[in-house]
N, C-alpha and C. Protein backbone atom coordinates (compact mmCIF):
# COMPACT_ATOMS: atom_id res chain seq x y z
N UNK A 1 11.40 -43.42 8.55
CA UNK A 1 12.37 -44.16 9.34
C UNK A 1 13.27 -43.17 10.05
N UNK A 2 13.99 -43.61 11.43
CA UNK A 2 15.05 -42.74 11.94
C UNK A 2 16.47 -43.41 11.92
N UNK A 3 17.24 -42.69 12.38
CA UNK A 3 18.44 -43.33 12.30
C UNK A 3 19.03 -43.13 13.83
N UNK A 4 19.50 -44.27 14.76
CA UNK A 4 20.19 -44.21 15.08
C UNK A 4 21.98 -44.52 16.03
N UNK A 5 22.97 -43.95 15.93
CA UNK A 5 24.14 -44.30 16.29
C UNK A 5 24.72 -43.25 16.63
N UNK A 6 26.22 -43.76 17.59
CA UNK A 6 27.45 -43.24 17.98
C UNK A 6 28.51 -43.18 17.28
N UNK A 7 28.97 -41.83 17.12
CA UNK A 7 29.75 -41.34 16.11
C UNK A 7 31.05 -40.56 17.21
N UNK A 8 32.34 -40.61 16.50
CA UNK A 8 33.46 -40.67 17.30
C UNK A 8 33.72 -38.77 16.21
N UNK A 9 34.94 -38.13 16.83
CA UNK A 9 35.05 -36.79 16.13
C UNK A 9 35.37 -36.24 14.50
N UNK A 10 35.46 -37.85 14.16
CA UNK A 10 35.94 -37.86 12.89
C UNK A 10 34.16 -38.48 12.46
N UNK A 11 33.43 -38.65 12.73
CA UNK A 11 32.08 -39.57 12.27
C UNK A 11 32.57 -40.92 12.08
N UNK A 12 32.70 -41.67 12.70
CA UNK A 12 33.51 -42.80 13.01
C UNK A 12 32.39 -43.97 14.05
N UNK A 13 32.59 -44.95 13.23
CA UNK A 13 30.82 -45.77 14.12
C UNK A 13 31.06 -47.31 14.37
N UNK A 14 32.64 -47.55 13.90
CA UNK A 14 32.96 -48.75 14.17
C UNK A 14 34.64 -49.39 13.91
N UNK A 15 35.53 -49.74 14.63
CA UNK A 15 36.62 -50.66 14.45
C UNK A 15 36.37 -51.98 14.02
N UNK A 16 37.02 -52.79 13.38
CA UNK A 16 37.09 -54.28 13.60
C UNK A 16 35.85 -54.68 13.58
N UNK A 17 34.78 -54.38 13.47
CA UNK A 17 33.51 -55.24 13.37
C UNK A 17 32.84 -55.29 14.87
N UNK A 18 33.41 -53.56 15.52
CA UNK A 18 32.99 -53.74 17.13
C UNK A 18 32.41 -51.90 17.02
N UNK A 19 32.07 -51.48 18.29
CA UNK A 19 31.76 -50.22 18.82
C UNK A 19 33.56 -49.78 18.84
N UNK A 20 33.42 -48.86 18.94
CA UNK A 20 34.72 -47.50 19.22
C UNK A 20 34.91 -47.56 20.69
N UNK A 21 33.47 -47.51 21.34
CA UNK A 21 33.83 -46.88 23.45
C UNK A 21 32.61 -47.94 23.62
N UNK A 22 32.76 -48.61 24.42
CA UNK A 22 31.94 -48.84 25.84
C UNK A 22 31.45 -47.43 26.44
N UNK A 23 30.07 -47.13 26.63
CA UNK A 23 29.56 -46.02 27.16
C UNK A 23 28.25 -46.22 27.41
N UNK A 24 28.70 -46.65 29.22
CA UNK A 24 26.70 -46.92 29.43
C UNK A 24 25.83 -46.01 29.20
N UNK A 25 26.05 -44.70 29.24
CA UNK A 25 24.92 -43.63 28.94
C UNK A 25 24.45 -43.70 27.51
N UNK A 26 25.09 -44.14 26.22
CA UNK A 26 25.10 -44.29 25.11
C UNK A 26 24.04 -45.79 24.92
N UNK A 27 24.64 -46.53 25.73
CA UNK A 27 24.00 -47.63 25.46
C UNK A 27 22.12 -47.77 26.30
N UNK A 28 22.11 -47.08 26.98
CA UNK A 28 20.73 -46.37 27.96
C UNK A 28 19.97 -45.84 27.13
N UNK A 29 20.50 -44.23 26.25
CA UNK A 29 19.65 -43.61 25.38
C UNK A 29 19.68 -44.74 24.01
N UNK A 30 20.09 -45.20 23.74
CA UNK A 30 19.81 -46.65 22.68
C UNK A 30 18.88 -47.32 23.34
N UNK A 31 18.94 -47.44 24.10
CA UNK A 31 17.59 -48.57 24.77
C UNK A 31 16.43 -48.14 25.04
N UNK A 32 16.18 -46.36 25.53
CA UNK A 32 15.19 -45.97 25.52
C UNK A 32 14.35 -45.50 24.52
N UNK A 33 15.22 -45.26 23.46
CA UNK A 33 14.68 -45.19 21.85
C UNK A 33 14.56 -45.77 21.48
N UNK A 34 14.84 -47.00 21.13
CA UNK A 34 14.52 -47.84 20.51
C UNK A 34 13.70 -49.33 20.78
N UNK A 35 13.25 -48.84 22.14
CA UNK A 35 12.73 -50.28 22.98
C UNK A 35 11.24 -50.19 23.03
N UNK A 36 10.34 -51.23 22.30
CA UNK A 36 9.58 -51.35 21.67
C UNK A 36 9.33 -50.89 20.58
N UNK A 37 9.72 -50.63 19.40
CA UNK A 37 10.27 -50.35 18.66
C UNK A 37 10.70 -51.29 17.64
N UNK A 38 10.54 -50.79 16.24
CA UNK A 38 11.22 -51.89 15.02
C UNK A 38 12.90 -51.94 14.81
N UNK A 39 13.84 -52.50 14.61
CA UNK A 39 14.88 -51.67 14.64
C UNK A 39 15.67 -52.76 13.44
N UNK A 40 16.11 -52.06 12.07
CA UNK A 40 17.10 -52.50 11.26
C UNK A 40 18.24 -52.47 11.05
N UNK A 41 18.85 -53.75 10.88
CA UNK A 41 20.22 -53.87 10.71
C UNK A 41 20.63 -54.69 10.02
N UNK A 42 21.92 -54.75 9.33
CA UNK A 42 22.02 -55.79 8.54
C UNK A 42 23.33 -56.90 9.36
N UNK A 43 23.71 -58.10 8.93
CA UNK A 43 23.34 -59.15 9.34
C UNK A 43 24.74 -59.05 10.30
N UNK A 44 25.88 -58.33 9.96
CA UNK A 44 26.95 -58.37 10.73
C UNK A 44 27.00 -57.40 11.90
N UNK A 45 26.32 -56.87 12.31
CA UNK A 45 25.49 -56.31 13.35
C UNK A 45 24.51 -57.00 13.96
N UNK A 46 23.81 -57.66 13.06
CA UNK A 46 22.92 -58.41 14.13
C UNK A 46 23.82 -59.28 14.93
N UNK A 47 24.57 -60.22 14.11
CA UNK A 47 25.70 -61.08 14.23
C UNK A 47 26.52 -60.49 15.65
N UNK A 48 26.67 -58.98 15.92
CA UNK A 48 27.24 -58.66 16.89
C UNK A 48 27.13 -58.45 17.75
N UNK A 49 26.05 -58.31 18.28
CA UNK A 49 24.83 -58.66 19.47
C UNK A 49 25.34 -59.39 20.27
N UNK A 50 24.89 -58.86 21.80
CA UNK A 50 25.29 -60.21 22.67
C UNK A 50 24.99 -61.12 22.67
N UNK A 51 25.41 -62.68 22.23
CA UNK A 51 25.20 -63.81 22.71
C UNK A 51 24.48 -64.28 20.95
N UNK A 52 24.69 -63.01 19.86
CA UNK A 52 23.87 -63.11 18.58
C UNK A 52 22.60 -63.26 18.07
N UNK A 53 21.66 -62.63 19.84
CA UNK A 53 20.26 -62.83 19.67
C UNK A 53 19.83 -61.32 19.63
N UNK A 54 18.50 -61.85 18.99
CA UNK A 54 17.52 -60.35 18.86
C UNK A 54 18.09 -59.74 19.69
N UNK A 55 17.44 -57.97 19.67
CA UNK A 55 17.09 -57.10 20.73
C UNK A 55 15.98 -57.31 21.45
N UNK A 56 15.87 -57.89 22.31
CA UNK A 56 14.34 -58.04 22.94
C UNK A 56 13.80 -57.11 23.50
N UNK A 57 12.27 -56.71 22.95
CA UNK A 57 11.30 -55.91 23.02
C UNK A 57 11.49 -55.10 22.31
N UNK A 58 11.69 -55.76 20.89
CA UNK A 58 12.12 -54.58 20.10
C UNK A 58 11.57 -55.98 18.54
N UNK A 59 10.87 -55.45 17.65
CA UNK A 59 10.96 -56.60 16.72
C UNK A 59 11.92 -56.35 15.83
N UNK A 60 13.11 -57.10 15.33
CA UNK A 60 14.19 -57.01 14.82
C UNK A 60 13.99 -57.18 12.93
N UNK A 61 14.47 -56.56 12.20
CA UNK A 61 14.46 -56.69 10.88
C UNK A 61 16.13 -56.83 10.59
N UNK A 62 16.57 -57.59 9.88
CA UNK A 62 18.13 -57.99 8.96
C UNK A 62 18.32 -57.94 7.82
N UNK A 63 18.68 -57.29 7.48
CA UNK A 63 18.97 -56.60 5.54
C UNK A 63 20.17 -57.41 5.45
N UNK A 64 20.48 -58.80 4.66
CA UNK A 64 21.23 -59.37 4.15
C UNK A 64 21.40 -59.98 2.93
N UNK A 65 22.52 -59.82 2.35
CA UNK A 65 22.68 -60.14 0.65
C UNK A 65 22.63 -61.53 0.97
N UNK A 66 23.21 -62.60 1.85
CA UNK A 66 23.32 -63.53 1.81
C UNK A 66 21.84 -64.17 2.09
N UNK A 67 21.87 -65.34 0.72
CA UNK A 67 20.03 -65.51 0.48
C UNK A 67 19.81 -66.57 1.61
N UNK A 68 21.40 -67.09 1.92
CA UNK A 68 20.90 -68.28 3.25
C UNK A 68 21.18 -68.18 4.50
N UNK A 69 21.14 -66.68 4.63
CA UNK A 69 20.97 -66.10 6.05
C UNK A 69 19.41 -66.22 6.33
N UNK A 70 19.25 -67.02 7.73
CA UNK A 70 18.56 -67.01 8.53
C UNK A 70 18.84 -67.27 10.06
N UNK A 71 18.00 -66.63 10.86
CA UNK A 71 18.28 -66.34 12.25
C UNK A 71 16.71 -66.41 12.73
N UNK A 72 16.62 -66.97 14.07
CA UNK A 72 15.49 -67.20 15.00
C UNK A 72 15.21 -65.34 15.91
N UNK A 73 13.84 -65.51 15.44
CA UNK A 73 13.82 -64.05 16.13
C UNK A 73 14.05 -62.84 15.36
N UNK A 74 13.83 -63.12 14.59
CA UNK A 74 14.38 -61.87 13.38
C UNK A 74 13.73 -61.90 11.64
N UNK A 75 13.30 -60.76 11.35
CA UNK A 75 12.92 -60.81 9.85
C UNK A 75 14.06 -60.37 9.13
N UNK A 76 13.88 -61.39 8.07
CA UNK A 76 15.35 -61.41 7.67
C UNK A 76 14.62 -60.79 5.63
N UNK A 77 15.33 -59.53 5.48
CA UNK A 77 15.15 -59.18 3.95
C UNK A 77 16.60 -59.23 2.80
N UNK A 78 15.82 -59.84 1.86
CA UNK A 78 17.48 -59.76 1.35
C UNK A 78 17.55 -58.88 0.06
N UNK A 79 16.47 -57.69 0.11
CA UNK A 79 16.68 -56.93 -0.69
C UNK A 79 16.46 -55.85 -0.37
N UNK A 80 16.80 -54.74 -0.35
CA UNK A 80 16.23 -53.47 0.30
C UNK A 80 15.15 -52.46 0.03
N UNK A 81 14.45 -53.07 -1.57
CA UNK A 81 13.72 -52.47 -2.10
C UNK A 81 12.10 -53.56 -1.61
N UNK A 82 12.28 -54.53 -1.35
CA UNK A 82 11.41 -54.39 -0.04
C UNK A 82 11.24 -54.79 0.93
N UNK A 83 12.47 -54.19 1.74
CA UNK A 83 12.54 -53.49 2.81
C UNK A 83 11.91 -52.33 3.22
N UNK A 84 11.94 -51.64 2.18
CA UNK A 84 11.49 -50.41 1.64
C UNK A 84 9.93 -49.84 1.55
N UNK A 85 9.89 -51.30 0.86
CA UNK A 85 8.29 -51.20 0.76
C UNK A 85 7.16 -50.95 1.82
N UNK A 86 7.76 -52.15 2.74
CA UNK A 86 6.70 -52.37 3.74
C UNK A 86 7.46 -51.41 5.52
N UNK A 87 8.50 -50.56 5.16
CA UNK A 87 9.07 -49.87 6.43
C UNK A 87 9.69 -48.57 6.06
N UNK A 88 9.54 -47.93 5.12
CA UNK A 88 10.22 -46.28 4.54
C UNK A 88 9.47 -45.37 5.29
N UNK A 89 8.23 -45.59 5.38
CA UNK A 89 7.27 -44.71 5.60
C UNK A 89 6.81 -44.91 7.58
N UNK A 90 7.83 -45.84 7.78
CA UNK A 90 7.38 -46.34 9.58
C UNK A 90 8.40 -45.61 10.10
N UNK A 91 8.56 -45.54 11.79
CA UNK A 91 8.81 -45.29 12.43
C UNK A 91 10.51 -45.84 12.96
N UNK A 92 10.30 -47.05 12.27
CA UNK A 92 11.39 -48.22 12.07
C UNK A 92 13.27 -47.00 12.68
N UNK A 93 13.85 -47.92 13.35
CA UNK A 93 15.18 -47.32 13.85
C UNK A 93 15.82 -48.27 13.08
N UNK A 94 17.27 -47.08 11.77
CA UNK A 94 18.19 -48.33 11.24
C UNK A 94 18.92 -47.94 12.60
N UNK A 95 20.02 -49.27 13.16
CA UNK A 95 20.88 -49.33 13.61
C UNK A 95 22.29 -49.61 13.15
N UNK A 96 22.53 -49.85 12.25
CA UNK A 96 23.77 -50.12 11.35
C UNK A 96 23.84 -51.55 10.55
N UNK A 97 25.08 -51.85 10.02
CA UNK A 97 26.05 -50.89 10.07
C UNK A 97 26.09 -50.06 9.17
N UNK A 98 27.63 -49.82 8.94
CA UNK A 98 27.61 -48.73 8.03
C UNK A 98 27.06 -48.70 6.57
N UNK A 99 26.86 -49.83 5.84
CA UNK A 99 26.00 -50.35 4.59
C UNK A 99 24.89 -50.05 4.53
N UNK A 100 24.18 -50.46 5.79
CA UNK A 100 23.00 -50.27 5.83
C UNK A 100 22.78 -48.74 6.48
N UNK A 101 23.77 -48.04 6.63
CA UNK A 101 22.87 -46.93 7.31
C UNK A 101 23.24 -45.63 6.19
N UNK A 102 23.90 -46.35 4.98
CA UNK A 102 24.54 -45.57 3.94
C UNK A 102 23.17 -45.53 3.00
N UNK A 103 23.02 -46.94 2.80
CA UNK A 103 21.53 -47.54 2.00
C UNK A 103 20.36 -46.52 2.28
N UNK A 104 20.09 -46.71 3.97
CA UNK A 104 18.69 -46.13 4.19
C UNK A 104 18.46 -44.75 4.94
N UNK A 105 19.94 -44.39 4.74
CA UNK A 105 19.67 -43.07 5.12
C UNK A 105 18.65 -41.87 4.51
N UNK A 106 19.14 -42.20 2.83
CA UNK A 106 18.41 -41.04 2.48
C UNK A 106 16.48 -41.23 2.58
N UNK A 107 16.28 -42.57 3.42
CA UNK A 107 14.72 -42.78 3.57
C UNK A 107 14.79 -42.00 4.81
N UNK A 108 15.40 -41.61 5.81
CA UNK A 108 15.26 -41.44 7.04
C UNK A 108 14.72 -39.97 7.01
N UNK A 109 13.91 -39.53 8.20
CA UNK A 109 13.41 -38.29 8.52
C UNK A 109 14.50 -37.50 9.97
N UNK A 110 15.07 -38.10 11.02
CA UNK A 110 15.57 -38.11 11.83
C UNK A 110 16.80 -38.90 12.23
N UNK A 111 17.44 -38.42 12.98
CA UNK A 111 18.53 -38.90 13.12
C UNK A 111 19.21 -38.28 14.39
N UNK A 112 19.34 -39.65 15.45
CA UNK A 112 19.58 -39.83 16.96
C UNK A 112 21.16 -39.89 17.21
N UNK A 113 21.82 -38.83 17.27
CA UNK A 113 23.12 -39.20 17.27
C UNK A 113 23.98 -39.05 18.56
N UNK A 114 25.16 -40.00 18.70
CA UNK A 114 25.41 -39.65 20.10
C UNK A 114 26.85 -39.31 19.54
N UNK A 115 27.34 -37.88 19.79
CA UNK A 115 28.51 -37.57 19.51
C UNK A 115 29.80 -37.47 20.71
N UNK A 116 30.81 -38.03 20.50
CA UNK A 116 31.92 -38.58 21.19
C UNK A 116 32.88 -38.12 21.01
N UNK A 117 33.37 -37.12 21.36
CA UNK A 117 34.69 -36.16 21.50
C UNK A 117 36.07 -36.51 21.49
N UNK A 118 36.11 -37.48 20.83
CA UNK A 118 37.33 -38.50 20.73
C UNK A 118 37.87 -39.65 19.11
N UNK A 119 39.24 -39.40 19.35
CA UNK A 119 39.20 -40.42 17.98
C UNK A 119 39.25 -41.50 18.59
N UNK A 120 38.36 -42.73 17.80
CA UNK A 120 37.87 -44.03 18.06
C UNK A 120 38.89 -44.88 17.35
N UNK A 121 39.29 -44.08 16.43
CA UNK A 121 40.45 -45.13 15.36
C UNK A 121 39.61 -46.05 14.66
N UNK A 122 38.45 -45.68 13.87
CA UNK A 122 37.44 -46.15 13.15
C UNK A 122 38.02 -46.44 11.71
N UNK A 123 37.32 -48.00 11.24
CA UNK A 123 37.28 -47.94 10.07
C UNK A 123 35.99 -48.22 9.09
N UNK A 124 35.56 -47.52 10.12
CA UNK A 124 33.83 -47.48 9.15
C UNK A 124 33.14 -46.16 10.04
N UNK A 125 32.63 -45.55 8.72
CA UNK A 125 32.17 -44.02 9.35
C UNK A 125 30.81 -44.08 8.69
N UNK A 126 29.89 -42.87 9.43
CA UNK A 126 28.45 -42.14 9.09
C UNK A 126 29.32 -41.12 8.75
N UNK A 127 27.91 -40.75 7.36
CA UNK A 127 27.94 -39.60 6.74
C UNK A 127 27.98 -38.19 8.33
N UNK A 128 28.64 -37.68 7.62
CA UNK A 128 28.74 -36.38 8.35
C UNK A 128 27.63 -35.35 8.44
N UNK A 129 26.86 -35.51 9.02
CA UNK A 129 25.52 -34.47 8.80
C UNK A 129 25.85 -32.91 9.29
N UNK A 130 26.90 -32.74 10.25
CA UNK A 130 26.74 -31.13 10.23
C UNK A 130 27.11 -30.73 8.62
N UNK A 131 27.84 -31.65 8.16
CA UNK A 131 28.34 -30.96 6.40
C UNK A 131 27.25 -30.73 5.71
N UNK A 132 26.51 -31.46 6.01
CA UNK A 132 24.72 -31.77 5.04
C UNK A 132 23.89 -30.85 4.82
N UNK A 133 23.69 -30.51 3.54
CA UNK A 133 22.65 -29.37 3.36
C UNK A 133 21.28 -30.02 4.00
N UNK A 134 21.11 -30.69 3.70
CA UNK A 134 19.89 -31.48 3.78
C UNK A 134 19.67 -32.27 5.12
N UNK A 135 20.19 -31.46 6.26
CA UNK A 135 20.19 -32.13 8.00
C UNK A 135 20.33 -30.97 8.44
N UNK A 136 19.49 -30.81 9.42
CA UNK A 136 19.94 -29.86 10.80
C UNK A 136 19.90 -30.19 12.09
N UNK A 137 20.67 -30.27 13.25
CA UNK A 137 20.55 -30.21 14.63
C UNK A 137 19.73 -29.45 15.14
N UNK A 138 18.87 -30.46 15.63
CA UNK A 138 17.38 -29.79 16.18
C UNK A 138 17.72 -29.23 17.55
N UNK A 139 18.20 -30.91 18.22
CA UNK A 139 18.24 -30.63 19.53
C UNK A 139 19.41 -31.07 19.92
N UNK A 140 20.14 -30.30 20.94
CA UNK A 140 21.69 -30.49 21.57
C UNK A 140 21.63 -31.09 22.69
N UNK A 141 22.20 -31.95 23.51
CA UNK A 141 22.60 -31.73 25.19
C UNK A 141 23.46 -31.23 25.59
N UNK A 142 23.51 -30.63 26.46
CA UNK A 142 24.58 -30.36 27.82
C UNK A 142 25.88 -31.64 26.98
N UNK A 143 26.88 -30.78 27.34
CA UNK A 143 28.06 -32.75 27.03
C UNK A 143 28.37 -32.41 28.36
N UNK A 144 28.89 -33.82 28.77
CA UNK A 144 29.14 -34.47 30.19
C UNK A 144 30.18 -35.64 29.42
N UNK A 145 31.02 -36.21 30.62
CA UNK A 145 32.19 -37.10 30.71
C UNK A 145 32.06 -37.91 31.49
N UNK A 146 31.90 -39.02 30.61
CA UNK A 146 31.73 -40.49 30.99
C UNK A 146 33.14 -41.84 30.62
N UNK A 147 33.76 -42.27 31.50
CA UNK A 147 34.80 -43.15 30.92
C UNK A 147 35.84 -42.55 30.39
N UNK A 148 36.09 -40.90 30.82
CA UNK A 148 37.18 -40.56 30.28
C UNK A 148 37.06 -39.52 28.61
N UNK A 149 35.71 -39.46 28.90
CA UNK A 149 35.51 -39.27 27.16
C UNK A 149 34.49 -38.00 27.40
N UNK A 150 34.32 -37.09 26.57
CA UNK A 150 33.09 -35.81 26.40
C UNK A 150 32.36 -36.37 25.51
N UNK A 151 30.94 -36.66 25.82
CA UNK A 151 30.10 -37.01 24.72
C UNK A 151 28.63 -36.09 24.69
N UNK A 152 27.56 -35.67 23.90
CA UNK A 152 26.48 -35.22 24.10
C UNK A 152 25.36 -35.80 23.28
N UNK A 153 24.34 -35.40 23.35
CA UNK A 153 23.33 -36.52 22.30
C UNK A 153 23.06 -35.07 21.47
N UNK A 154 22.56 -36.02 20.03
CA UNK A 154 21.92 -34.70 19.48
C UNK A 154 20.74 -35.46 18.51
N UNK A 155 19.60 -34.66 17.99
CA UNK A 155 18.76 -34.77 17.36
C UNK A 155 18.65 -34.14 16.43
N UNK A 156 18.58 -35.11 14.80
CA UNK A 156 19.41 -34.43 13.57
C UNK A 156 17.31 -34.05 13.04
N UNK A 157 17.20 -33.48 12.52
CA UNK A 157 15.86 -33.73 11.26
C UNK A 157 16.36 -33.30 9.79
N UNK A 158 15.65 -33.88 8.75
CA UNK A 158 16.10 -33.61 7.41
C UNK A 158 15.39 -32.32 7.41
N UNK A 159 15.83 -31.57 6.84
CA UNK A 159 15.38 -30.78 6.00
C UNK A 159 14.86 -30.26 4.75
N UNK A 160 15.73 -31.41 4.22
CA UNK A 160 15.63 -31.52 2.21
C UNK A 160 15.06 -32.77 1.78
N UNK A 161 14.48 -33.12 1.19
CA UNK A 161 14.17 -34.36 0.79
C UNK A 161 15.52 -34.54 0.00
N UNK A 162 15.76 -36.03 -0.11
CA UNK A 162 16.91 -36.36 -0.39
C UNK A 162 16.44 -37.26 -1.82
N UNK A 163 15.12 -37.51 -1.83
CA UNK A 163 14.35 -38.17 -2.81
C UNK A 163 12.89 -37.91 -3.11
N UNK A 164 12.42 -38.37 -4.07
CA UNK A 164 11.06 -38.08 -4.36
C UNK A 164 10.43 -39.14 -4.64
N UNK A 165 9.23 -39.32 -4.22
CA UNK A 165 8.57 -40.69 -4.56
C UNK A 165 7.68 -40.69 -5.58
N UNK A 166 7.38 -41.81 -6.70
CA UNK A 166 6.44 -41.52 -7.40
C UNK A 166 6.02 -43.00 -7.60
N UNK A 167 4.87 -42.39 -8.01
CA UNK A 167 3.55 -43.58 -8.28
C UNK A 167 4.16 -44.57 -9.24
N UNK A 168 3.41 -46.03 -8.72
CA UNK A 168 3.84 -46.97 -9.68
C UNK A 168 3.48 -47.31 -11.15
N UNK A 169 2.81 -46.22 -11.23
CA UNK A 169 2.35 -46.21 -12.95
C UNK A 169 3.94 -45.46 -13.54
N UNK A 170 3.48 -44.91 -14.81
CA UNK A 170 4.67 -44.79 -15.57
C UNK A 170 5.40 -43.82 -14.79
């Protein structure tokens, strides 16, 4: 699985149950990664979507505790172990939020980050991967200023396994 989101200078990925910035370039490289594409989230994120529908052209998965969440257009799991089962090993993009990207991070191989040179005044953050033994910045961009703001993309890969898998026998 990969991971990815916009992170503010503190690692900061959300206010109030919203984004930090409006940033069409942010919202472009989100669309080109992830469009056709599986992409997970859990349900107050999906919930935050425009208009509260899928991503279209994209098949949508929803990691929710609540057992009587259901939504049109969307696979809805309400456990993460299998979630796990049938998408650890795919290609699958989590998109948030922060629960879920706390949950399935340590499945992830990559990680799409768009970093934002600014405090967002966040009260929900991503783990900090430059701190991370176990992440490195593969790839950087150029930063450029959009809306008032310095932002650049970067491309994280693990380095460490963060887990080990073993067979379902003993």
């Amino acid at each position: 699985m990969r991971i990815i989101a916009a992170v503010d200078e503190r690692w900061g990925i959300g206010k109030n149950g919203g984004l930090l910035f409006s940033l069409p370039s942010d919202m472009s490289f989100f669309k080109e990664k992830t469009m056709g594409e599986t992409v997970i989230m859990g349900r107050k994120t999906f919930e935050s979507l425009p208009g509260g529908k899928p991503l279209c052209g994209r098949e949508n998965i929803v990691l929710s505790a609540d057992k009587g969440f259901t939504a049109r257009g969307v696979r809805v799991f309400h456990a993460a172990e299998d979630l796990l089962r049938e998408y650890a090993d795919s290609g699958a993009f989590v998109i948030g939020g922060g629960r879920v990207y706390e949950l399935l991070l340590p499945y992830c191989s990559e990680a799409y980050i768009t970093r934002i040179c600014a405090d967002g005044g966040a009260d929900v953050f991503f783990p900090n991967l430059d701190a991370s033994k176990e992440w490195r910045a593969a790839e950087i961009s150029e930063p450029f200023t959009e809306n008032g703001v310095e932002l650049f993309f970067c491309k994280y890969e693990r380095i460490k396994p963060n887990f080990e898998r073993t067979s379902s026998g003993c």
